[in-house]
PDB file of N, CA and C in Angstrom:
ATOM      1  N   UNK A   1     -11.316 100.662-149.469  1.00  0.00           N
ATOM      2  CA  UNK A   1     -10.486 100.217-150.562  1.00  0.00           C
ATOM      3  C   UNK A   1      -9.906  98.851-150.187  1.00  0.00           C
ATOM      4  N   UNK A   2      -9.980  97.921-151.072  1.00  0.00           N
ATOM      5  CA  UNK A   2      -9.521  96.322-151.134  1.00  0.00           C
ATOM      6  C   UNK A   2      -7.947  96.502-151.723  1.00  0.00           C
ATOM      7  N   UNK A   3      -7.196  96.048-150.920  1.00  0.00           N
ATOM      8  CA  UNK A   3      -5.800  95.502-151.574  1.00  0.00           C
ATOM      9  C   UNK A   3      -5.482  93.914-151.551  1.00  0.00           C
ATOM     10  N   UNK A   4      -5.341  93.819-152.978  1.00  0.00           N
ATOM     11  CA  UNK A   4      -5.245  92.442-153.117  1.00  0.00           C
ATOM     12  C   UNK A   4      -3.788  91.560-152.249  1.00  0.00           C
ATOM     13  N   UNK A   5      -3.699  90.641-151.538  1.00  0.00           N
ATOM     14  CA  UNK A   5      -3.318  89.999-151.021  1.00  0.00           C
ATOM     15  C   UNK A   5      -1.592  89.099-152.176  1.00  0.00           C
ATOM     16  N   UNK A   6      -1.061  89.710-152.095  1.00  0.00           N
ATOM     17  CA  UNK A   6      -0.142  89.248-153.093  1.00  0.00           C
ATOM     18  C   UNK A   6       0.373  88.007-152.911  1.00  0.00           C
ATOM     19  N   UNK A   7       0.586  86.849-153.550  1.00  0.00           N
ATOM     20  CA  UNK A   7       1.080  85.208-153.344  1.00  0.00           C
ATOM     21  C   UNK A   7      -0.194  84.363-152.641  1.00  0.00           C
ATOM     22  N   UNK A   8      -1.677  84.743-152.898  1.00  0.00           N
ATOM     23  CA  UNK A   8      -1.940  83.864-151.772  1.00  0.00           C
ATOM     24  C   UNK A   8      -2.656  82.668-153.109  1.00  0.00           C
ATOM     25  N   UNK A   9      -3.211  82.135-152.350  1.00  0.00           N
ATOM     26  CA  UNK A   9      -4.033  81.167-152.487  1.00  0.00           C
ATOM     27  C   UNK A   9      -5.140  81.193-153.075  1.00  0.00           C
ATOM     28  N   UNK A  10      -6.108  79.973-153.448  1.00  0.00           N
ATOM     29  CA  UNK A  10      -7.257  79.952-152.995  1.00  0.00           C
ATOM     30  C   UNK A  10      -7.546  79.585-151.799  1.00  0.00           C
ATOM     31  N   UNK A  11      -6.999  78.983-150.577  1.00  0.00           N
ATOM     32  CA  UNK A  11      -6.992  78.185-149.552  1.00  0.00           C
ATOM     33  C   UNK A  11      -7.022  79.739-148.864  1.00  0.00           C
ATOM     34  N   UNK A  12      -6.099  80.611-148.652  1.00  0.00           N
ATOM     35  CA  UNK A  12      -5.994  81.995-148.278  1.00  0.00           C
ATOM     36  C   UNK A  12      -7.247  82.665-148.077  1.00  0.00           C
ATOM     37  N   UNK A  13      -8.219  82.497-149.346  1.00  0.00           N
ATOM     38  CA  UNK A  13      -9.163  83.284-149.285  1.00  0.00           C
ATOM     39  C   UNK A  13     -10.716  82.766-149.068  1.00  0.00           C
ATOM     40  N   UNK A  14     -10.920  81.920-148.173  1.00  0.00           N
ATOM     41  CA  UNK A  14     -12.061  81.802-147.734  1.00  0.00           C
ATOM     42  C   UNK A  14     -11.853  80.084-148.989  1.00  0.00           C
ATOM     43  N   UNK A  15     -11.345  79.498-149.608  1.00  0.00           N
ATOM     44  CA  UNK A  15     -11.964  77.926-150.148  1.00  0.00           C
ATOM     45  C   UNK A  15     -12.498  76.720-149.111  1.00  0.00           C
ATOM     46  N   UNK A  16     -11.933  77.029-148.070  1.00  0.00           N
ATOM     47  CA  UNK A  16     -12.021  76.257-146.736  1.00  0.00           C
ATOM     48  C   UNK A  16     -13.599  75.988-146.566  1.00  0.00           C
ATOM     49  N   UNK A  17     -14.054  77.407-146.092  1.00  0.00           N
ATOM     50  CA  UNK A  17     -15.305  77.642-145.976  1.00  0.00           C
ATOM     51  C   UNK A  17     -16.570  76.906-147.436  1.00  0.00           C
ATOM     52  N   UNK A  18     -16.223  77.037-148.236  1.00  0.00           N
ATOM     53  CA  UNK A  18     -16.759  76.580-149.420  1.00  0.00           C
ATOM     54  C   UNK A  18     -16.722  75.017-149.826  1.00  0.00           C
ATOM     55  N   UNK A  19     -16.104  74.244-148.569  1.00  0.00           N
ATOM     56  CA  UNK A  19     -16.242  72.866-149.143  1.00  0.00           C
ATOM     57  C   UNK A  19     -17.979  72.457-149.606  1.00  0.00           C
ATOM     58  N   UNK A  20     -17.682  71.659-150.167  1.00  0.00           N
ATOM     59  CA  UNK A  20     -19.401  70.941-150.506  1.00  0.00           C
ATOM     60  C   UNK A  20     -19.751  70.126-148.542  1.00  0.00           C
ATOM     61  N   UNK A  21     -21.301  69.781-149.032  1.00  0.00           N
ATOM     62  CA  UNK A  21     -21.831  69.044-147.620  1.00  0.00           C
ATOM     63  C   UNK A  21     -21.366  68.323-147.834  1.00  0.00           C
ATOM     64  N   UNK A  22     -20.921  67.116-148.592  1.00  0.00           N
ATOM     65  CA  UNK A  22     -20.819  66.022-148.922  1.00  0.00           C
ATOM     66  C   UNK A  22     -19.514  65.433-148.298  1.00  0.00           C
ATOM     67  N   UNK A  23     -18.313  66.546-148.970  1.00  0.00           N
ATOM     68  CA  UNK A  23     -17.060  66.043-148.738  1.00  0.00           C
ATOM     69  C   UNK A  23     -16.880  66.742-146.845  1.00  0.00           C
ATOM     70  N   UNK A  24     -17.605  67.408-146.078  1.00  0.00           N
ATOM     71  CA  UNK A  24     -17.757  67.845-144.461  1.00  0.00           C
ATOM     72  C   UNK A  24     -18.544  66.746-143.952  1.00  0.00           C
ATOM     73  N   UNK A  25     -19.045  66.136-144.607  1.00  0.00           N
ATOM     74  CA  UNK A  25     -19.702  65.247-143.702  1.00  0.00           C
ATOM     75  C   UNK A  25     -18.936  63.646-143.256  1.00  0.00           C
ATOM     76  N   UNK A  26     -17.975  63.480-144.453  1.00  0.00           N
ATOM     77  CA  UNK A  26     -16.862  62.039-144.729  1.00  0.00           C
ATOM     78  C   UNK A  26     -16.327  62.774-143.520  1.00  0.00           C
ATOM     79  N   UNK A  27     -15.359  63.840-143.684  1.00  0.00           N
ATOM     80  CA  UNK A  27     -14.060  64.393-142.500  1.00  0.00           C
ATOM     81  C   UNK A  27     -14.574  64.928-141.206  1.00  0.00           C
ATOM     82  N   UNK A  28     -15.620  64.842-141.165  1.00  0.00           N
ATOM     83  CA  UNK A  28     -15.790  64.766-139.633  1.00  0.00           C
ATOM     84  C   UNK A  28     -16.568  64.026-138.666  1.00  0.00           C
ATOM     85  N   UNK A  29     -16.490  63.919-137.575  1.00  0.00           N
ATOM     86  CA  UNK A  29     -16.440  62.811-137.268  1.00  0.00           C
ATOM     87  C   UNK A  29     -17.715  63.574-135.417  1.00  0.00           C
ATOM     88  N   UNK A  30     -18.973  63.156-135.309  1.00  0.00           N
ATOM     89  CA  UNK A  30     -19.459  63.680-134.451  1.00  0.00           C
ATOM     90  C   UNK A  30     -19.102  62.969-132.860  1.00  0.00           C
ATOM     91  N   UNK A  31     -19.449  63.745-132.056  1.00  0.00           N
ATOM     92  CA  UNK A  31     -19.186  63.164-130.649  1.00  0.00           C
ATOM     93  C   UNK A  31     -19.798  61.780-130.472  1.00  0.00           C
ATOM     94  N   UNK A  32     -21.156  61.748-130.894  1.00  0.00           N
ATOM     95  CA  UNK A  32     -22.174  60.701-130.499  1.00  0.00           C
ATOM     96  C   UNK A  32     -21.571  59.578-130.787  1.00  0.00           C
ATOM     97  N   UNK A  33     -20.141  59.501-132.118  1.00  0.00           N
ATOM     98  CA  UNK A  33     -20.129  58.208-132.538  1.00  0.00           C
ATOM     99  C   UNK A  33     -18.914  57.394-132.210  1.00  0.00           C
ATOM    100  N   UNK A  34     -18.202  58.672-131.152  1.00  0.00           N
ATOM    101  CA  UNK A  34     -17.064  58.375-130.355  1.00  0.00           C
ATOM    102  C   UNK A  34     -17.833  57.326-128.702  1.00  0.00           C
ATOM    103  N   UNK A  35     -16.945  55.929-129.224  1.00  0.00           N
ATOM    104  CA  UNK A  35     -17.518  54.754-128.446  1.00  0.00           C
ATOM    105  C   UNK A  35     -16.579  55.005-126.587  1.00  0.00           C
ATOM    106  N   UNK A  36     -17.725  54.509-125.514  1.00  0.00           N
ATOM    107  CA  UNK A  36     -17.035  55.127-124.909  1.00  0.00           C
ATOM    108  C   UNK A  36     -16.402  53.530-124.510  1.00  0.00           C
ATOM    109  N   UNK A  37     -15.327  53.434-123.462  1.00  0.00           N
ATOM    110  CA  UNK A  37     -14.536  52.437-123.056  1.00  0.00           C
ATOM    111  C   UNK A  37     -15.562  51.428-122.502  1.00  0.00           C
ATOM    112  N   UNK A  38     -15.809  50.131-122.119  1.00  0.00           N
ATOM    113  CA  UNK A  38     -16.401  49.686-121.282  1.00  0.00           C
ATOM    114  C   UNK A  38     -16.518  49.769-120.058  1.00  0.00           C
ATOM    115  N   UNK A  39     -17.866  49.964-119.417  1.00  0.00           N
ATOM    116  CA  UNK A  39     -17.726  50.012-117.663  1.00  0.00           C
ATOM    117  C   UNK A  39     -17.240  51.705-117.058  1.00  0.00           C
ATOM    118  N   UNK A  40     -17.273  52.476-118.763  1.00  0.00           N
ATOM    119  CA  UNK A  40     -16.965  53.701-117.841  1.00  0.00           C
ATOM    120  C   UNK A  40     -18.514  54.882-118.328  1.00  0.00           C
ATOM    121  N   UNK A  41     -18.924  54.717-117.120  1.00  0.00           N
ATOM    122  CA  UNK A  41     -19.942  55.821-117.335  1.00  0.00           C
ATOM    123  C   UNK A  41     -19.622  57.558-117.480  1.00  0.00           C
ATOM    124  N   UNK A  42     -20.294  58.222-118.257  1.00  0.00           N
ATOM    125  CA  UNK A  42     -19.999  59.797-118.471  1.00  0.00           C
ATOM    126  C   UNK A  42     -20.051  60.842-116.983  1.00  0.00           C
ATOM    127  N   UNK A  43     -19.134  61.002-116.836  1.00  0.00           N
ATOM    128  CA  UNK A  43     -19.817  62.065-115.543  1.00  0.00           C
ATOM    129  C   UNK A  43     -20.045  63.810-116.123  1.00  0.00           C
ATOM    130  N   UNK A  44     -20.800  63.924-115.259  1.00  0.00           N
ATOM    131  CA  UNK A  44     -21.650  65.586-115.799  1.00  0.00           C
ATOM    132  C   UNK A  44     -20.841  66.423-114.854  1.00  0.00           C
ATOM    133  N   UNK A  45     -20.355  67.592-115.722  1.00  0.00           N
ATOM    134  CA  UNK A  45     -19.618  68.740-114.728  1.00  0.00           C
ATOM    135  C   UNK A  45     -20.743  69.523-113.967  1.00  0.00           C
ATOM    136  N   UNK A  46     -20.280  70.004-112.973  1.00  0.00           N
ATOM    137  CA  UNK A  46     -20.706  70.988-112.029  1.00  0.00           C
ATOM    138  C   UNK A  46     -20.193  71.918-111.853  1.00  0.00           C
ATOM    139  N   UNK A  47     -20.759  72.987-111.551  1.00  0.00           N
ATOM    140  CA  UNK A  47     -20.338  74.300-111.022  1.00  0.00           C
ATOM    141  C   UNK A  47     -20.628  74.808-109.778  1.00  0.00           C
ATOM    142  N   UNK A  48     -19.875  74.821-108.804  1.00  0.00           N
ATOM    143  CA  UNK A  48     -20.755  75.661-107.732  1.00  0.00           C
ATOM    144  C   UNK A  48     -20.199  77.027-107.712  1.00  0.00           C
ATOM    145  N   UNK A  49     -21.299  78.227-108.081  1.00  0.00           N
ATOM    146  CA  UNK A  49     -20.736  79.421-107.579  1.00  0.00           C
ATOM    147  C   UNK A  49     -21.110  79.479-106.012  1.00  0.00           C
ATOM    148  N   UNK A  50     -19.700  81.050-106.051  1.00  0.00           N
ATOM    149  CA  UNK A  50     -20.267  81.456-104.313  1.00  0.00           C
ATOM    150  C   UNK A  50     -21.033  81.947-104.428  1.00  0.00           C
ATOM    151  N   UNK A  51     -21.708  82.584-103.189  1.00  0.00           N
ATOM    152  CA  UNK A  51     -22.887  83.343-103.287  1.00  0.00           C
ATOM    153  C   UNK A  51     -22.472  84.850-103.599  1.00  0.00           C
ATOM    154  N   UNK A  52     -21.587  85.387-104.125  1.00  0.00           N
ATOM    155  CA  UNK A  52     -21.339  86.755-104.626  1.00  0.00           C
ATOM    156  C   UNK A  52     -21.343  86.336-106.070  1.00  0.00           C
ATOM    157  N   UNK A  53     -20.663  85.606-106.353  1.00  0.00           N
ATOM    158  CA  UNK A  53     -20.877  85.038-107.985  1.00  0.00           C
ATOM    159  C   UNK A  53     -22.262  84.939-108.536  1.00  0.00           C
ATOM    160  N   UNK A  54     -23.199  84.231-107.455  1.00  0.00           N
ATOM    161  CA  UNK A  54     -24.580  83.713-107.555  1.00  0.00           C
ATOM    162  C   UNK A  54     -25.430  84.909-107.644  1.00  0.00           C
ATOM    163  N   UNK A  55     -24.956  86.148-107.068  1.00  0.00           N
ATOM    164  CA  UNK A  55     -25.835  87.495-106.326  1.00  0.00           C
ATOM    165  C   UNK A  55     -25.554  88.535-107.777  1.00  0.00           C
ATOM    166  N   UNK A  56     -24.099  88.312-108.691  1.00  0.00           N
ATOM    167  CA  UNK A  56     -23.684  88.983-109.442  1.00  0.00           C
ATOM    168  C   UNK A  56     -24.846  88.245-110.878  1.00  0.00           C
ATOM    169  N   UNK A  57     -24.373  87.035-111.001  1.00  0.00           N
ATOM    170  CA  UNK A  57     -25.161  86.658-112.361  1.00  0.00           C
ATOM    171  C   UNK A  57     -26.670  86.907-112.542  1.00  0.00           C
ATOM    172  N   UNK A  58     -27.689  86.343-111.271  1.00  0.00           N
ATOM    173  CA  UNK A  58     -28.989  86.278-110.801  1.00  0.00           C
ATOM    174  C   UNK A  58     -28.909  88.148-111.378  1.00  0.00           C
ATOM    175  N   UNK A  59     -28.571  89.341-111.114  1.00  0.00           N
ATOM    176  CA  UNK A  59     -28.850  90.673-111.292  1.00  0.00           C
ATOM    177  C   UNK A  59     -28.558  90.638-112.666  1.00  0.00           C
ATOM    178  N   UNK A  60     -27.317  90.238-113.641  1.00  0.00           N
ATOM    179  CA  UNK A  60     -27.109  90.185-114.938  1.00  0.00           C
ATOM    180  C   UNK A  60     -28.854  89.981-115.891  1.00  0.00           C
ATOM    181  N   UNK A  61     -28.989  88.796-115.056  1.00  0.00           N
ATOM    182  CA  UNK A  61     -30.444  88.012-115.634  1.00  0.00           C
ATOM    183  C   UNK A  61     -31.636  88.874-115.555  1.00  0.00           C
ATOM    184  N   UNK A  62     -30.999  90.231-114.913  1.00  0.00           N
ATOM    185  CA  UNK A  62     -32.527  90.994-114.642  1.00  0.00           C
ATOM    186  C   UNK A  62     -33.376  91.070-113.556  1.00  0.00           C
ATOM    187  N   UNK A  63     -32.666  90.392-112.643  1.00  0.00           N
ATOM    188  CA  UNK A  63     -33.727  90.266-111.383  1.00  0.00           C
ATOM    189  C   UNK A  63     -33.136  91.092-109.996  1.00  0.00           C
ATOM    190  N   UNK A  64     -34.407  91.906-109.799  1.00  0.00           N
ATOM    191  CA  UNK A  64     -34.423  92.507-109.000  1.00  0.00           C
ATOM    192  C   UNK A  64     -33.553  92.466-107.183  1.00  0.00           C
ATOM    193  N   UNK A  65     -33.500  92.979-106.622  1.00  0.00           N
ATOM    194  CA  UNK A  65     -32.158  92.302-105.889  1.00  0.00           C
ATOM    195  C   UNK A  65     -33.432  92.086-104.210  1.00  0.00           C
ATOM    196  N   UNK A  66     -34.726  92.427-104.267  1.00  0.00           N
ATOM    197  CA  UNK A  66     -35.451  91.396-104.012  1.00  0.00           C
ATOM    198  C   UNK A  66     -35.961  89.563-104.330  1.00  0.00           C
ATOM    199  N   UNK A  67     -35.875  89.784-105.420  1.00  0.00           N
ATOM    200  CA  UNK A  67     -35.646  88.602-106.018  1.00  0.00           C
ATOM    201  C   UNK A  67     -34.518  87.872-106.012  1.00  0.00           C
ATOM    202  N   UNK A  68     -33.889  88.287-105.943  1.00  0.00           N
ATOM    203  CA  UNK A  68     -32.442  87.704-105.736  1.00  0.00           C
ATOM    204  C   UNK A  68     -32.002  87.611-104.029  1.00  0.00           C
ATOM    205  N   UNK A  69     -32.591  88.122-102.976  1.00  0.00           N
ATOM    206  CA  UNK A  69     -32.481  87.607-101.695  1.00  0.00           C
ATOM    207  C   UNK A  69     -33.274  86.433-101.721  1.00  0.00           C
ATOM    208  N   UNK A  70     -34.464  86.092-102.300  1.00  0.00           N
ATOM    209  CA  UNK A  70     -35.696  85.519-101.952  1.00  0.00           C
ATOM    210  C   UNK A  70     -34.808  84.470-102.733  1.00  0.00           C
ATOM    211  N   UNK A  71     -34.363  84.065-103.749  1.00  0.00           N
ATOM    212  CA  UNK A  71     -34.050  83.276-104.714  1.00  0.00           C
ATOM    213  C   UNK A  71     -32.500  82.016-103.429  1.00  0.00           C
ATOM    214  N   UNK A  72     -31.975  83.081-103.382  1.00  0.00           N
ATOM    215  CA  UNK A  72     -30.288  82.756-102.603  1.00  0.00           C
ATOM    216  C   UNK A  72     -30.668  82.461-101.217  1.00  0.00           C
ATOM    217  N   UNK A  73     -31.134  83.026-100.501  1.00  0.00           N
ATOM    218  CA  UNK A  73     -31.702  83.328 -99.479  1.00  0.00           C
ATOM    219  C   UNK A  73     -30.915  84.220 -98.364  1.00  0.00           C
ATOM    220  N   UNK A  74     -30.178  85.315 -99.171  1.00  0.00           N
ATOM    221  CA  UNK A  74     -29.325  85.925 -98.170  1.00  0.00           C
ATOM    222  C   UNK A  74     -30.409  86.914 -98.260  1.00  0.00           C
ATOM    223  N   UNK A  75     -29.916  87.764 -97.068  1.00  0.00           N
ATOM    224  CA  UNK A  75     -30.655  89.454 -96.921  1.00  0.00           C
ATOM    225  C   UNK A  75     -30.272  90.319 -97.829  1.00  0.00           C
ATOM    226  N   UNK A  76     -31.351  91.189 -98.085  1.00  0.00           N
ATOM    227  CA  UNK A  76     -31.772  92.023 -99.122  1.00  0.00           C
ATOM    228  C   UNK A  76     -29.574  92.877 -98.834  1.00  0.00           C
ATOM    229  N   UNK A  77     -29.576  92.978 -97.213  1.00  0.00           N
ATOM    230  CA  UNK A  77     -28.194  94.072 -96.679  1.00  0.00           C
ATOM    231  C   UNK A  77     -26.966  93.310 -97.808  1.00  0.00           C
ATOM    232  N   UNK A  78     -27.469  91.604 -97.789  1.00  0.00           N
ATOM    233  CA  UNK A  78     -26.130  90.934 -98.246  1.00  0.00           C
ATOM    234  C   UNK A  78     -25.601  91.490-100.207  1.00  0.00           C
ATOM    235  N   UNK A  79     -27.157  91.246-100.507  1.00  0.00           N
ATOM    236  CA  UNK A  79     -27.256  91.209-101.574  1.00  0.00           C
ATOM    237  C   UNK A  79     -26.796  92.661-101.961  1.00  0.00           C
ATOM    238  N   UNK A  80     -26.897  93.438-101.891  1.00  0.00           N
ATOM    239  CA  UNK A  80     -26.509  95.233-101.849  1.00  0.00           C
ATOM    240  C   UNK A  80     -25.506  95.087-101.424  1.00  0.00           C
ATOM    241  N   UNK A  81     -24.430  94.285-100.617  1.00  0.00           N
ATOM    242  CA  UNK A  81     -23.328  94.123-100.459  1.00  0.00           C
ATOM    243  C   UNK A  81     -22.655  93.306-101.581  1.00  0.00           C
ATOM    244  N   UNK A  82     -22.660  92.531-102.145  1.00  0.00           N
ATOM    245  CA  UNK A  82     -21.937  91.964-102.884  1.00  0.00           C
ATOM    246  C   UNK A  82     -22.109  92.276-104.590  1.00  0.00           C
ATOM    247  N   UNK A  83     -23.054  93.429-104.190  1.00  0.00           N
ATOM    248  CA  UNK A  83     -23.324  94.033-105.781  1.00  0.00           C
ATOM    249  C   UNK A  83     -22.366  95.562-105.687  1.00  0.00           C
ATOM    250  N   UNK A  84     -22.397  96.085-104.912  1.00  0.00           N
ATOM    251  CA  UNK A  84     -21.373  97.296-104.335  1.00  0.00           C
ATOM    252  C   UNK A  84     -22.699  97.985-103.939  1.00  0.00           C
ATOM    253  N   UNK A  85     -23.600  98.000-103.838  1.00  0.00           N
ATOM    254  CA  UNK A  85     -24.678  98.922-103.269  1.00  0.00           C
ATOM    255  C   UNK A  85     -24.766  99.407-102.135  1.00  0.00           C
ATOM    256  N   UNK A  86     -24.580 100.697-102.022  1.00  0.00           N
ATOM    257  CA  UNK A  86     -24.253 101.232-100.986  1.00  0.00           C
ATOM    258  C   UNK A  86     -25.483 102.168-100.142  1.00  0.00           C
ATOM    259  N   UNK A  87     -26.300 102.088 -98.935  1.00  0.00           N
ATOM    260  CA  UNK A  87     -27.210 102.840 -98.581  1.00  0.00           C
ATOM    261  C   UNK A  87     -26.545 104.290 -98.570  1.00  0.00           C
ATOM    262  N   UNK A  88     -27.774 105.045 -98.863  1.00  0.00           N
ATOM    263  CA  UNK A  88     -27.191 106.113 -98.191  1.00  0.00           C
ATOM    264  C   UNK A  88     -27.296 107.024 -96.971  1.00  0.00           C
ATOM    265  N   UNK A  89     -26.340 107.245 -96.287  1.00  0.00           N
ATOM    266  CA  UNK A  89     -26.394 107.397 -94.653  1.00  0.00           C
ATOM    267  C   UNK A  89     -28.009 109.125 -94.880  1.00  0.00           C
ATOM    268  N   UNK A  90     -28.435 108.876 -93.255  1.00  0.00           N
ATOM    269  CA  UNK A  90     -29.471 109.775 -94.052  1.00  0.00           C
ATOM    270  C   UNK A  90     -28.421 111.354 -92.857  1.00  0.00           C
ATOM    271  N   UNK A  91     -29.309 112.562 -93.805  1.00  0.00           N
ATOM    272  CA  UNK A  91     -28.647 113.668 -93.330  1.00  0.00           C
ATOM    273  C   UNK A  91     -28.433 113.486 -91.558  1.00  0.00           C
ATOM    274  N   UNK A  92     -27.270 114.831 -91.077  1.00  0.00           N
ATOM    275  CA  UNK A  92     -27.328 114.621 -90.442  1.00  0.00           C
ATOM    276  C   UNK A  92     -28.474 115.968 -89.619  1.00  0.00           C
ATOM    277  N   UNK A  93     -29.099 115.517 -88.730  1.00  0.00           N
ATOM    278  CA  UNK A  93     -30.498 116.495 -87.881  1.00  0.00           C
ATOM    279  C   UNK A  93     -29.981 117.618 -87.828  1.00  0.00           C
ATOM    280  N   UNK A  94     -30.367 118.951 -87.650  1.00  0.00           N
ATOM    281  CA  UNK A  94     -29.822 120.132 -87.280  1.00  0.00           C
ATOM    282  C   UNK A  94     -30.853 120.698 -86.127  1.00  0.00           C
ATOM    283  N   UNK A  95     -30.088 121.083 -85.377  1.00  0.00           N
ATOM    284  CA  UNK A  95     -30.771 121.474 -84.116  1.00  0.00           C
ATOM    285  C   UNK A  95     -30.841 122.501 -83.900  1.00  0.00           C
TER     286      UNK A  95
END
């Protein structure tokens, strides 16, 4: 069930969204055409993850946590470590 919105607008209800192309294309204004200062070149961000960050996303992506030693280059032990993977101890012998 819809309850109508009492005092609003058209602005309220979605007119925003409905401008024409015409009058979105005057009011805004794209990056490309923002001039940059003279003599100053763009610098590119970086990221460095750690290698638990690196061991967490690389498995997100699907890859096997062979692949993901071979990729990072830690040991298969590291990689099972920083994912919580835990071996399991084997029984103990009975004599």
């Amino acid at each position: 069930m819809v309850n109508p919105i009492p005092g609003g607008t058209a602005f309220d209800f979605g007119a925003a969204a409905q401008v024409p192309v015409s009058q979105r294309d005057q009011t805004t204004t794209s990056v490309a055409s923002v001039k940059q200062p003279a003599g100053v070149e763009p610098v590119a961000d970086t990221v460095k993850l750690s290698p638990g960050a690196q061991v967490r996303l690389l498995k997100t992506q699907g890859q096997t946590v062979g692949e993901i030693a071979i990729s990072t280059a830690l040991s298969a032990e590291a990689v099972n470590s920083y994912l919580g993977i835990t071996q399991a101890l084997p029984a103990p012998s009975q004599k």
